[in-house]
Protein backbone atom coordinates (compact mmCIF):
# COMPACT_ATOMS: atom_id res chain seq x y z
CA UNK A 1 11.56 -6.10 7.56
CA UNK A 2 12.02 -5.01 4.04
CA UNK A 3 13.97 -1.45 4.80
CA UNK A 4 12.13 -0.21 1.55
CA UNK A 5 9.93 2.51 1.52
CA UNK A 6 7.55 3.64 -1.33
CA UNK A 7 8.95 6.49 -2.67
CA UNK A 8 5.73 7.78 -5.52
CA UNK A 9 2.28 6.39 -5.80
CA UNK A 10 -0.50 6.99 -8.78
CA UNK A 11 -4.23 6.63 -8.30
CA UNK A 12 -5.40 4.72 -11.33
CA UNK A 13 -9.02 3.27 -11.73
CA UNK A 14 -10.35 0.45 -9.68
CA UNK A 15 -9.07 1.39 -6.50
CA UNK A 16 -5.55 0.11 -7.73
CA UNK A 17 -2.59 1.97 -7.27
CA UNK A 18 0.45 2.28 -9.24
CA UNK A 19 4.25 2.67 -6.97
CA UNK A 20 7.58 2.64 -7.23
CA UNK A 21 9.61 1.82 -4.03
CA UNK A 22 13.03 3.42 -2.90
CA UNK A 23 15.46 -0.28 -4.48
CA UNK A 24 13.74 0.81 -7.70
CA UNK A 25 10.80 -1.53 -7.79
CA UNK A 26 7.58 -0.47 -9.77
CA UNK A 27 3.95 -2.07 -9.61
CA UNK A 28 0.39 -1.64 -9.95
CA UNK A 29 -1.63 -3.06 -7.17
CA UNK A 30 -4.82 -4.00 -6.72
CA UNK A 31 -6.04 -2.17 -2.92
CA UNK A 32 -9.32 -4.25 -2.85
CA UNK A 33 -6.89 -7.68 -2.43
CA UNK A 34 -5.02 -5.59 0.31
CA UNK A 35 -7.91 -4.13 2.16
CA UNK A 36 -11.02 -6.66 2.27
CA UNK A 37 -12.63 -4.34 4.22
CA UNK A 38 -13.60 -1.15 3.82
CA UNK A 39 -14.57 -0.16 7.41
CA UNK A 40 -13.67 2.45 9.65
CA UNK A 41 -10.39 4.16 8.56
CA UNK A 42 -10.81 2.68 5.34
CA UNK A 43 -14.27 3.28 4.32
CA UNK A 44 -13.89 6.52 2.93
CA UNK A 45 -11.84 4.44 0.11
CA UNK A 46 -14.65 3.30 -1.60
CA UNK A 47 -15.36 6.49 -2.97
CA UNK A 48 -12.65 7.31 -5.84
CA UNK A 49 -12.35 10.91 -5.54
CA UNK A 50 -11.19 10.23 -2.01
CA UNK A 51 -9.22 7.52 -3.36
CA UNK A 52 -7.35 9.56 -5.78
CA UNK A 53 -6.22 11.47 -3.05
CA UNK A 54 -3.44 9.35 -2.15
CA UNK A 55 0.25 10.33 -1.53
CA UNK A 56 2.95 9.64 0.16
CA UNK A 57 4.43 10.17 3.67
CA UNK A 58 8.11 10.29 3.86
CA UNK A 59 8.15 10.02 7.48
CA UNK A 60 6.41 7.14 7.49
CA UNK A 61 7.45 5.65 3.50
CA UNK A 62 4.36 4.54 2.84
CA UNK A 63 0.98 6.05 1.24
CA UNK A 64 -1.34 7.82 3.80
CA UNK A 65 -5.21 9.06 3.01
CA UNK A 66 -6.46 12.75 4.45
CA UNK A 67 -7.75 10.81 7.08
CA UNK A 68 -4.65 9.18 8.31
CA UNK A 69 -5.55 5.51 6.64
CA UNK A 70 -1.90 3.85 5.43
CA UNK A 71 -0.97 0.34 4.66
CA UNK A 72 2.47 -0.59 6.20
CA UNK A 73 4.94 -0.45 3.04
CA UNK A 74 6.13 -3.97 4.10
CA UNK A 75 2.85 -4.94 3.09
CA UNK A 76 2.80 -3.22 0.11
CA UNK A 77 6.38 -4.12 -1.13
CA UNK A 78 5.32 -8.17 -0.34
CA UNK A 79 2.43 -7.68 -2.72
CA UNK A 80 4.42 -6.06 -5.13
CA UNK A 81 7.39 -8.31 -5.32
CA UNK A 82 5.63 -12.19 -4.12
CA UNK A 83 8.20 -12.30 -1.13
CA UNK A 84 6.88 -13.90 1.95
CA UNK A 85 6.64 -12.04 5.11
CA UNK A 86 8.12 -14.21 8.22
CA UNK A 87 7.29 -13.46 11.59
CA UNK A 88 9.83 -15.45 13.88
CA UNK A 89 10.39 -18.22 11.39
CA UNK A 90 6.85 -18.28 9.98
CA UNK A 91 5.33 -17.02 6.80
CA UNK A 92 2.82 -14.84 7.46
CA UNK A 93 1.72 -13.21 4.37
CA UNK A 94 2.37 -14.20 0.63
């Protein structure tokens, strides 16, 4: 959608993260408004040594977790920059 991937990510308290994406775009987000959840793949998040364990994939340009949880980078880069996701003509997230 986007074509940008994140190229660093920071752990920083709260379960926020800070990145910077490949077009030069820097942000801290906030993971709990991202992931409501913290279930299955996720759960291990809650705990913030496991948290601070983030990094990320190049293969995939997004952050991954030692247990293979990711968030798609589209995702990410929407929350970071307030532009809308559209699925076939329809806004689907922002």
């Amino acid at each position: 959608m986007f074509n940008v991937d994140v190229a660093t990510a920071r752990a920083l308290p709260g379960r926020s993260l800070e990145l910077t994406f490949t077009d030069g775009v820097q942000a801290i987000l906030q993971m709990d408004k991202l992931i409501t959840r913290y279930e299955g793949v996720f759960a291990p998040l809650r705990d913030a040594a496991f948290f601070d364990q983030v990094r990320v994939d190049p293969e995939l340009g997004s952050i991954v977790w030692p247990n293979g949880a990711d968030v798609c980078p589209d995702v990410l880069y929407s929350h970071a920059t307030g532009k809308p996701i559209i699925v076939n003509g329809e806004r689907v997230l922002n």
